[in-house]
C-alpha atoms as a PDB file:
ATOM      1  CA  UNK A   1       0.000   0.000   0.000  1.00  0.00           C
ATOM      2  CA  UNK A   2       3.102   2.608   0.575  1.00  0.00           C
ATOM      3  CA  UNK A   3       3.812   4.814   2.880  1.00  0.00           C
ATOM      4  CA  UNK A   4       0.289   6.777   2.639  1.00  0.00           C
ATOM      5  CA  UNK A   5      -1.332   3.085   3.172  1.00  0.00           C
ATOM      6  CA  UNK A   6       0.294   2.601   6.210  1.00  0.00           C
ATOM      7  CA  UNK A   7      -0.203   6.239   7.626  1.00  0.00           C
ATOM      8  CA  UNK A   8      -4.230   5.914   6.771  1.00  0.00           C
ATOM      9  CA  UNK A   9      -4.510   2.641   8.654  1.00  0.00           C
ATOM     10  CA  UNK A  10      -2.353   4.436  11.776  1.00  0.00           C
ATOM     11  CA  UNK A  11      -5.154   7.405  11.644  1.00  0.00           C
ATOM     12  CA  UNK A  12      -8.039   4.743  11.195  1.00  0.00           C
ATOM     13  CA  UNK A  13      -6.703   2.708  14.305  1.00  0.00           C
ATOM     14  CA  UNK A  14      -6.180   6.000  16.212  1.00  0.00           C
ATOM     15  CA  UNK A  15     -10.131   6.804  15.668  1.00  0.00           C
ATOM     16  CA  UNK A  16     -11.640   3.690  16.385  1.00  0.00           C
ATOM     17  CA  UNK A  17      -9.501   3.496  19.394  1.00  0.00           C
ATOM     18  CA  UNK A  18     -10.758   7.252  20.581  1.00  0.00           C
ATOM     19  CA  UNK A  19     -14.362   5.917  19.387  1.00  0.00           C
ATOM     20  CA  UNK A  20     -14.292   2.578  21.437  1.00  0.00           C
ATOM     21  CA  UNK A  21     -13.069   5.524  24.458  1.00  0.00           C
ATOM     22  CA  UNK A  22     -15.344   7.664  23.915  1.00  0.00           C
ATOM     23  CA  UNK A  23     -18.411   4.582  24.108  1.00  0.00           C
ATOM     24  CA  UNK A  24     -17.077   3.783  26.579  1.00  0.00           C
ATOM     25  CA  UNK A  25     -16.996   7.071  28.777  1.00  0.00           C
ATOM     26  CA  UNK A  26     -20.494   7.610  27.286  1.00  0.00           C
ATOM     27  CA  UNK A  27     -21.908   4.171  28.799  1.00  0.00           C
ATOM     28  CA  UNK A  28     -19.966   4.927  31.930  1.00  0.00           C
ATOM     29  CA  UNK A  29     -21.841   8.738  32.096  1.00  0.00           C
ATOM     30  CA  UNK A  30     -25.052   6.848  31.028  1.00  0.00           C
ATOM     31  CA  UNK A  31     -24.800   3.764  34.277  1.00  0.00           C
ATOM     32  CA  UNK A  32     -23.657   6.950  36.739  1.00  0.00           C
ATOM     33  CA  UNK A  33     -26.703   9.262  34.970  1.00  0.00           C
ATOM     34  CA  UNK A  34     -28.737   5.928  35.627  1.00  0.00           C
ATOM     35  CA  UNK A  35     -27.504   5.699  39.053  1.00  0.00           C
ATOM     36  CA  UNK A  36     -28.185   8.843  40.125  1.00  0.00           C
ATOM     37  CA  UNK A  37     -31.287   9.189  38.765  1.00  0.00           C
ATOM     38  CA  UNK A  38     -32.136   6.320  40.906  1.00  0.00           C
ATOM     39  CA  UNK A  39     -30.783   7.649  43.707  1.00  0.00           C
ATOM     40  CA  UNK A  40     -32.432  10.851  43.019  1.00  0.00           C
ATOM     41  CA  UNK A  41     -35.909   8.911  42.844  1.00  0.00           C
ATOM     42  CA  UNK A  42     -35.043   6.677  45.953  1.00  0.00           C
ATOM     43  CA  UNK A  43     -34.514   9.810  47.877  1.00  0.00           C
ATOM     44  CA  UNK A  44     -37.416  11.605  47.111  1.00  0.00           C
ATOM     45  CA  UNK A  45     -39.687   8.581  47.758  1.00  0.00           C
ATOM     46  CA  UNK A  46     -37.524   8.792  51.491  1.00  0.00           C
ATOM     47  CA  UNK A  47     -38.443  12.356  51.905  1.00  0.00           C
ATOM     48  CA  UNK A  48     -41.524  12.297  53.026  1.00  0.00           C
ATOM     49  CA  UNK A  49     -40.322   9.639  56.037  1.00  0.00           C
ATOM     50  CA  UNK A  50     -37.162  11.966  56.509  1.00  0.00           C
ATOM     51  CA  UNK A  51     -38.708  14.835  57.013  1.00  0.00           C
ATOM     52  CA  UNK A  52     -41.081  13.330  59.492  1.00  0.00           C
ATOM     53  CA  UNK A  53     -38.414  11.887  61.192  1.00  0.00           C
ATOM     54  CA  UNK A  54     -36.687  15.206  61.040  1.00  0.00           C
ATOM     55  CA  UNK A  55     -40.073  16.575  62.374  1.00  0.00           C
ATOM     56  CA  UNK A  56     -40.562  14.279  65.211  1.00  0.00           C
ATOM     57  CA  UNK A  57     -36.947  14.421  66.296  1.00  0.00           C
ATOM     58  CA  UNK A  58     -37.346  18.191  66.020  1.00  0.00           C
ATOM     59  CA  UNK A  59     -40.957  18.052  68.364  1.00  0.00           C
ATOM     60  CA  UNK A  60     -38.968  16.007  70.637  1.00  0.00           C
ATOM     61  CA  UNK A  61     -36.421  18.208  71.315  1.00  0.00           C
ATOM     62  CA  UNK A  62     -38.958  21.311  71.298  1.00  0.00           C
ATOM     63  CA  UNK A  63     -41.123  19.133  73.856  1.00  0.00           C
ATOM     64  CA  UNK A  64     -37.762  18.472  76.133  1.00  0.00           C
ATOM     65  CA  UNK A  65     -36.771  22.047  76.159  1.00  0.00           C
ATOM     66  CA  UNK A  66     -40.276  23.445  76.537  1.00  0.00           C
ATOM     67  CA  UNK A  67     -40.120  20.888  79.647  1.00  0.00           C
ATOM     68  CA  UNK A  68     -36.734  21.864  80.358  1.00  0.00           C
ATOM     69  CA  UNK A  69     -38.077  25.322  80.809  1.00  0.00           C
ATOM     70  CA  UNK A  70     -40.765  24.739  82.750  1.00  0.00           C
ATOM     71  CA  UNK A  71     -38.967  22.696  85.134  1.00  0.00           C
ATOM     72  CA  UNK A  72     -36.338  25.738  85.204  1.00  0.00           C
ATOM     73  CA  UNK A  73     -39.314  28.476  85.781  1.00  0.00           C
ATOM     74  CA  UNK A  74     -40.881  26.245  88.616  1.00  0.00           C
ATOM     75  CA  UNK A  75     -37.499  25.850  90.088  1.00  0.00           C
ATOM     76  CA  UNK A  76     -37.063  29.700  89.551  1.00  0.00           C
ATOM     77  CA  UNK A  77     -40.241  30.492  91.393  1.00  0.00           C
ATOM     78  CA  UNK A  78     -39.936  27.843  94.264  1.00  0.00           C
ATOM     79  CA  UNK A  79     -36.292  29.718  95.187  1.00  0.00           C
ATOM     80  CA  UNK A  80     -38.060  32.930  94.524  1.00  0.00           C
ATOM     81  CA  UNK A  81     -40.522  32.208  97.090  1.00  0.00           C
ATOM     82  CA  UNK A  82     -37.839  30.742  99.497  1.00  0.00           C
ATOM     83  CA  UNK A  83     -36.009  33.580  99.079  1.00  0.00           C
ATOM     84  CA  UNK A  84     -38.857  35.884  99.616  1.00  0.00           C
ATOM     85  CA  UNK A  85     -39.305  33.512 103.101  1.00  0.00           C
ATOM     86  CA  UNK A  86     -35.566  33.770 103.886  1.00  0.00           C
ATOM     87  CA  UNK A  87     -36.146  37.919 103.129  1.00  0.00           C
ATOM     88  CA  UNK A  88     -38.677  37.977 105.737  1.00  0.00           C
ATOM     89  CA  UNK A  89     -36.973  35.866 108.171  1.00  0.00           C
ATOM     90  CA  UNK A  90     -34.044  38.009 108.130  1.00  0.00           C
ATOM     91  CA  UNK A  91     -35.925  40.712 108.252  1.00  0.00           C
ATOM     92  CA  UNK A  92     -37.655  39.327 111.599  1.00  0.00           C
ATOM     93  CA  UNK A  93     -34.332  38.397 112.700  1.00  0.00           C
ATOM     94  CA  UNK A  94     -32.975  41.813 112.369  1.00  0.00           C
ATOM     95  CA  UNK A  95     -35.910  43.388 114.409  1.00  0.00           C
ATOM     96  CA  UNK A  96     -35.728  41.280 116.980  1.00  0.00           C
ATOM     97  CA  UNK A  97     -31.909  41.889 116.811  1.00  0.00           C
ATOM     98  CA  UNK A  98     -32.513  45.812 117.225  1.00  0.00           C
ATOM     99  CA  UNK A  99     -35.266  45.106 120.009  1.00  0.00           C
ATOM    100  CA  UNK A 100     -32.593  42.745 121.952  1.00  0.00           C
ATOM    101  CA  UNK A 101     -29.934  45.876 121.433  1.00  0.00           C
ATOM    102  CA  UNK A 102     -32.547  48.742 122.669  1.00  0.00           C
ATOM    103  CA  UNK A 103     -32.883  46.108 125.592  1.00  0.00           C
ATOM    104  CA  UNK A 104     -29.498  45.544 125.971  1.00  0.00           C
ATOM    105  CA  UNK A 105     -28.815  49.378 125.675  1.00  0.00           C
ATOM    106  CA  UNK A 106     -31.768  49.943 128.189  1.00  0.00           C
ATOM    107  CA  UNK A 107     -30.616  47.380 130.671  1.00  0.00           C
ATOM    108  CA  UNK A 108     -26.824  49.123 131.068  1.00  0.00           C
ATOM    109  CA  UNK A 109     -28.827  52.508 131.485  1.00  0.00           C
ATOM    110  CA  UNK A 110     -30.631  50.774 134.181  1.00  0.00           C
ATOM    111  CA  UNK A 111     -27.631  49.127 135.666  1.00  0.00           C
ATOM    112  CA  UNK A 112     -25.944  52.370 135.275  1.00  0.00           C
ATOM    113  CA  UNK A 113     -28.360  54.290 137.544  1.00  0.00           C
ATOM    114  CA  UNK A 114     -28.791  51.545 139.710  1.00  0.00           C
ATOM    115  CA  UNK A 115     -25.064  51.404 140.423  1.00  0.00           C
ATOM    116  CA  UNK A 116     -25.442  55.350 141.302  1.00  0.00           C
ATOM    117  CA  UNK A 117     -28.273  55.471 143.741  1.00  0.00           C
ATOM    118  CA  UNK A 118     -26.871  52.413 145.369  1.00  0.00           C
ATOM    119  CA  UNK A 119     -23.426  54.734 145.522  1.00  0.00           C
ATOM    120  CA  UNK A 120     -25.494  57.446 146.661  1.00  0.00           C
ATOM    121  CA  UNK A 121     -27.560  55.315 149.275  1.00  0.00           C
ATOM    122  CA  UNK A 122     -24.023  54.231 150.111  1.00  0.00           C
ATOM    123  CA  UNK A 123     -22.893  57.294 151.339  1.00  0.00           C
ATOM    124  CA  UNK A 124     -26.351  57.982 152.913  1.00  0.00           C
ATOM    125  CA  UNK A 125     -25.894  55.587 154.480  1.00  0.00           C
ATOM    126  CA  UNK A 126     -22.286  56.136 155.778  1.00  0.00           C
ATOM    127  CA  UNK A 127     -23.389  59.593 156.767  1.00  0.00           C
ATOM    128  CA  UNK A 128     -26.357  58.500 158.460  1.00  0.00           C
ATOM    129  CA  UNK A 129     -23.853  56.117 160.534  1.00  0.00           C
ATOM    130  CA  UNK A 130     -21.645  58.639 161.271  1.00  0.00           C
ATOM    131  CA  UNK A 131     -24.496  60.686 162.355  1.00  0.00           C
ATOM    132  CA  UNK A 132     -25.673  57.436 164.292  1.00  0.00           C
ATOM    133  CA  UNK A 133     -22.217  57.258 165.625  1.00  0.00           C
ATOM    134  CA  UNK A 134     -22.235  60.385 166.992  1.00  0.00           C
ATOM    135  CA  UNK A 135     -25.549  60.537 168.675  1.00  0.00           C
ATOM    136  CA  UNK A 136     -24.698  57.305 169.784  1.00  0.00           C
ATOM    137  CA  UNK A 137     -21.588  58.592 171.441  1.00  0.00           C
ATOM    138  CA  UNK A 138     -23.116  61.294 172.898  1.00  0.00           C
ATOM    139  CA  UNK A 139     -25.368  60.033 174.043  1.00  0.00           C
ATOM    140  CA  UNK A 140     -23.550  57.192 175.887  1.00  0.00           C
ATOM    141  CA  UNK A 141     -21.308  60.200 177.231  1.00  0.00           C
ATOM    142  CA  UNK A 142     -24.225  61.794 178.200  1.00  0.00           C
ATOM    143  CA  UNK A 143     -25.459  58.473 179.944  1.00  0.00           C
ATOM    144  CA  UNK A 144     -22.274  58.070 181.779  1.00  0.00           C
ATOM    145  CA  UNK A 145     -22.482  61.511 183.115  1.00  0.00           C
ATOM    146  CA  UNK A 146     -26.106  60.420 184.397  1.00  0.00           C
ATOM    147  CA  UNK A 147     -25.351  57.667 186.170  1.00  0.00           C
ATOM    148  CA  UNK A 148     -21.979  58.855 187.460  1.00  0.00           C
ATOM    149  CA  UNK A 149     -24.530  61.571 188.996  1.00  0.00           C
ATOM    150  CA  UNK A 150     -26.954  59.193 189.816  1.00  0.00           C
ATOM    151  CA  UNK A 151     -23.951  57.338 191.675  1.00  0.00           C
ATOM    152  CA  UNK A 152     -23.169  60.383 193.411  1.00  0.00           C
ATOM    153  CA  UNK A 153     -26.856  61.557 193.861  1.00  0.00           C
ATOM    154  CA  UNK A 154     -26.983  58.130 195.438  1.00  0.00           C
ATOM    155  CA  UNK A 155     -24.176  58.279 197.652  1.00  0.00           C
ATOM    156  CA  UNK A 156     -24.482  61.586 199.216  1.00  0.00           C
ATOM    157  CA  UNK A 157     -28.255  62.310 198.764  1.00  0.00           C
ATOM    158  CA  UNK A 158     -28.825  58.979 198.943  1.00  0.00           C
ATOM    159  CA  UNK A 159     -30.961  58.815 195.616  1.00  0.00           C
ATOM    160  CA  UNK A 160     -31.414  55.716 193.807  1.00  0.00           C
ATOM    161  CA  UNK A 161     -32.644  54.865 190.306  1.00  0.00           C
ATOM    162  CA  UNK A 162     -34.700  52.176 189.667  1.00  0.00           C
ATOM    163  CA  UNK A 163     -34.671  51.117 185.769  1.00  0.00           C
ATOM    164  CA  UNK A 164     -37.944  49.029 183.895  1.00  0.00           C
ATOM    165  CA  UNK A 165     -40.233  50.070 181.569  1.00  0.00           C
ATOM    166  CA  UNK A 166     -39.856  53.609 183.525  1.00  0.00           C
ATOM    167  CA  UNK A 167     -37.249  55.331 185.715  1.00  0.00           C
ATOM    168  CA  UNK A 168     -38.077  54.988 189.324  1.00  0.00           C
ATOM    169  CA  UNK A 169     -36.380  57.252 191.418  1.00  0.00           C
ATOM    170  CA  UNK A 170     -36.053  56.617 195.153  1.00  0.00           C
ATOM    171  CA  UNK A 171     -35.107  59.468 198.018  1.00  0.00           C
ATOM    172  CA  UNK A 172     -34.132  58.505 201.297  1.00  0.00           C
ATOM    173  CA  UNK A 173     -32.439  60.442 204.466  1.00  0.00           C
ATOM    174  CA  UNK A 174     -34.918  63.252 204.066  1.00  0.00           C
ATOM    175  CA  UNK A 175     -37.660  62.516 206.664  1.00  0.00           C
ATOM    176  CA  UNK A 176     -35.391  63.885 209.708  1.00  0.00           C
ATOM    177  CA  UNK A 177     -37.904  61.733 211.789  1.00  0.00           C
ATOM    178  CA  UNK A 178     -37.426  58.908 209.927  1.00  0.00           C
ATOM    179  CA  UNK A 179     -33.872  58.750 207.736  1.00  0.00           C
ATOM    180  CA  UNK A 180     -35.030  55.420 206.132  1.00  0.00           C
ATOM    181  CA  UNK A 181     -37.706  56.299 205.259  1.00  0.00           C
ATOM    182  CA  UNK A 182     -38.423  56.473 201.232  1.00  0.00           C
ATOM    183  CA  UNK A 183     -39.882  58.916 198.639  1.00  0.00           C
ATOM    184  CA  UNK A 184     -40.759  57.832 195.098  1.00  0.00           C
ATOM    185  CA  UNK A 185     -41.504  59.531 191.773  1.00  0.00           C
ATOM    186  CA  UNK A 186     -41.498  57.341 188.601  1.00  0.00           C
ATOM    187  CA  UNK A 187     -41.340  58.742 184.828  1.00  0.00           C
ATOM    188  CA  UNK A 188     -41.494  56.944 181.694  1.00  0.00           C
ATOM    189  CA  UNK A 189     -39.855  58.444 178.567  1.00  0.00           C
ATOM    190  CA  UNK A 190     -42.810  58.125 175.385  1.00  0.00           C
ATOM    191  CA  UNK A 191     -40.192  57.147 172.094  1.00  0.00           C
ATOM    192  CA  UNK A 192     -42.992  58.714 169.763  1.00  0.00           C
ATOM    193  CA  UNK A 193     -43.465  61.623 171.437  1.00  0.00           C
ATOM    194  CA  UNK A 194     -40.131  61.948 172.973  1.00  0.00           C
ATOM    195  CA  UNK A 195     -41.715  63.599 176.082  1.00  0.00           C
ATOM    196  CA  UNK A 196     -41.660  62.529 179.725  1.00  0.00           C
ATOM    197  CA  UNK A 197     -44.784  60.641 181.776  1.00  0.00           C
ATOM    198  CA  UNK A 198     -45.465  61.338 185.326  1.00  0.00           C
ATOM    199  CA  UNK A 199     -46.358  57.681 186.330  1.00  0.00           C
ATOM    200  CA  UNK A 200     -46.195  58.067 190.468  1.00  0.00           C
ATOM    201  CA  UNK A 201     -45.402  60.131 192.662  1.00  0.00           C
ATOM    202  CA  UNK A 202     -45.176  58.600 196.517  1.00  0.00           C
ATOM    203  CA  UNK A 203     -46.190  61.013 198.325  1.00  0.00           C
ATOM    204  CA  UNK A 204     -48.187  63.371 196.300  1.00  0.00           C
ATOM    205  CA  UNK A 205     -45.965  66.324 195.284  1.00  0.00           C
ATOM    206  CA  UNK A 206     -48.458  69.219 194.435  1.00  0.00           C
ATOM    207  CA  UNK A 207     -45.882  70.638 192.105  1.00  0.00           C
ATOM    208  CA  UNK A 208     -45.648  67.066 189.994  1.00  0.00           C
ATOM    209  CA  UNK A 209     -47.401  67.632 187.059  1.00  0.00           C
ATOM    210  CA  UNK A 210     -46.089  70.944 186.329  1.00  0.00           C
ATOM    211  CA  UNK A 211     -41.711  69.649 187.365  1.00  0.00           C
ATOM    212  CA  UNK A 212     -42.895  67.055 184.354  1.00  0.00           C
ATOM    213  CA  UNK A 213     -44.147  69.645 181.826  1.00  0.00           C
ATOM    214  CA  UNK A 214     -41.225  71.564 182.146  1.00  0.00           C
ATOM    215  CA  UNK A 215     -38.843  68.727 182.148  1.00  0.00           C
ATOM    216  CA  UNK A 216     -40.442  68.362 178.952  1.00  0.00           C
ATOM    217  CA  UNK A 217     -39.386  71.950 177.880  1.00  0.00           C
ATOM    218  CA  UNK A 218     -35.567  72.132 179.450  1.00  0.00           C
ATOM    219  CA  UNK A 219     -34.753  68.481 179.202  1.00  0.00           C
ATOM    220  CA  UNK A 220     -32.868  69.161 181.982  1.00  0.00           C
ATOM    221  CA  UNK A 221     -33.106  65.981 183.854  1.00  0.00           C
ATOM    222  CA  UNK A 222     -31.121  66.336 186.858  1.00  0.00           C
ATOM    223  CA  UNK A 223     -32.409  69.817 187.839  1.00  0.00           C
ATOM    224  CA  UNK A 224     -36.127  67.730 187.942  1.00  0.00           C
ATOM    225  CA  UNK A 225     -34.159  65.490 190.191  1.00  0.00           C
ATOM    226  CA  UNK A 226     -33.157  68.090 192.249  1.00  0.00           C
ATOM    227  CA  UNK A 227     -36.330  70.252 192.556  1.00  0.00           C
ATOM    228  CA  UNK A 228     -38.221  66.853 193.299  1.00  0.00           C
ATOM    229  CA  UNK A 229     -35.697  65.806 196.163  1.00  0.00           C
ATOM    230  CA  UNK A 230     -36.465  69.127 197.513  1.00  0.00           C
ATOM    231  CA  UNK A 231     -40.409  69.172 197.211  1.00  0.00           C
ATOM    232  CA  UNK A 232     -40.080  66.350 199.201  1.00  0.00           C
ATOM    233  CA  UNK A 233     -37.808  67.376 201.740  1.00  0.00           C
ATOM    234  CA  UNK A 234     -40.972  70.577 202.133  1.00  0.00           C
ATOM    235  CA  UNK A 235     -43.176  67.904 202.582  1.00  0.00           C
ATOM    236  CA  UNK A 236     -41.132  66.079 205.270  1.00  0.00           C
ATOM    237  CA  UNK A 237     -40.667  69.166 207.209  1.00  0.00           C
ATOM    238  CA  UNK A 238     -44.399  70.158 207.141  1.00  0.00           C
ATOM    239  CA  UNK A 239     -45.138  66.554 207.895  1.00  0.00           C
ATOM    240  CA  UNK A 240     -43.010  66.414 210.817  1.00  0.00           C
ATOM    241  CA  UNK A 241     -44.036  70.236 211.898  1.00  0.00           C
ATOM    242  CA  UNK A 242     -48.028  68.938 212.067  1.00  0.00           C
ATOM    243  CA  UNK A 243     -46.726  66.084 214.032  1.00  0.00           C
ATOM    244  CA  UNK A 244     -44.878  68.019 216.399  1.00  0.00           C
ATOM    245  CA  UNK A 245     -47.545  70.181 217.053  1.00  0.00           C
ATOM    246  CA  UNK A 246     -50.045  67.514 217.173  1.00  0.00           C
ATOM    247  CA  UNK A 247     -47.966  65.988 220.069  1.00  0.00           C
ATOM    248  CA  UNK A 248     -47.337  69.385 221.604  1.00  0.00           C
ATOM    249  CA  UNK A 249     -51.278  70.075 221.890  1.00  0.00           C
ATOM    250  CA  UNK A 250     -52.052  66.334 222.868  1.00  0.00           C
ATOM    251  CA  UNK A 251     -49.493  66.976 226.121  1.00  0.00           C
END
């Protein structure tokens, strides 16, 4: 055939070889056209179920989270409400807290002024003993001087004191008839009054009543003493002047 023979047979194997390729490439387009086509109609009988299943998973999930947010909103108003509780507890608590301060605040106040009238009922006190003291003093002085006067009333006078419920005096060594012979007067001192009583008076001094009421007035104790010693010395001299006359007209 020659050399253009040979170079037309090349060029014919070249094209059937590219035709046989490009068959082939063609079937293989037409079985993956087929393919997905099939796929494409498989799928869109499935969407229907998918998208149900889509739905329902999608309901569930809306249905949790709806519960989800319920649950939360309960949860939110149960601590709201505890909360609120807890509120007015502390609030309670922080009354009563101001109420136990004004109390404790009231009770120092009170111990405060308690501690300062018992100070001041202290020294009252003290002052009234030293007062107490003193009277007490001078009056036991006072007492001392009585009785050393008594004592010496009753040793040269011979006056005796006679102590009870009253102060009984006794005179003796005044009746010059009869030394022994004894004249009374009892007084009893009244605490309420602070006033002297006349209880007896052995014999009958005329003058009594009236030594007493101004006893009363002076408080001067042993000039009573004294006047009384001598009202009855007067009455032992007129005594024994009747009975000397008595006897002098009888003879």
């Amino acid at each position: 055939m020659g050399l253009g023979g040979g170079r037309f047979a090349s060029l014919g194997q070249n094209f059937r070889e590219k035709r046989k390729l490009v068959r082939e490439m063609m079937q293989e387009a037409k079985e993956k056209s087929e393919l997905c086509s099939k796929a494409v109609f498989e799928l869109s009988d499935r969407m229907p179920d998918v998208a149900i299943s889509i739905t329902r998973e999608r309901q569930g999930k809306v249905e949790e989270l709806q519960a989800q947010l319920k649950n939360s909103k309960e949860q939110f108003y149960q601590r709201k409400t505890d909360l609120g509780s807890k509120q007015e507890q502390l609030g309670t608590l922080e009354e009563l807290i101001i109420q136990e301060r004004e109390k404790h605040h009231s009770l120092k106040k009170r111990v405060r002024q308690l501690i300062e009238r018992r100070k001041l009922q202290q020294e009252i006190i003290t002052d009234d003993m030293k007062d107490i003291d003193e009277r007490v003093s001078y009056r036991k002085k006072k007492l001392e001087a009585k009785l050393e006067a008594v004592s010496w009333y009753n040793e040269v006078l011979a006056i005796r004191a006679e102590f009870s419920n009253a102060i009984k005096f006794v005179f003796s060594k005044i009746d010059p008839e009869n030394p022994e012979r004894e004249f009374t007067c009892s007084i009893r001192l009244d605490k309420n009054t602070n006033k002297y009583t006349l209880l007896e008076c052995v014999p009958k001094v005329p003058k009594s009543d009236d030594l007493v009421y101004e006893l009363n007035i002076s408080n001067r104790f042993f000039e009573f003493v004294r006047i009384m010693r001598q009202e009855f010395l007067q009455l032992a001299v007129r005594s024994s002047s009747a009975y000397s006359k008595s006897s002098i007209t009888e003879k």
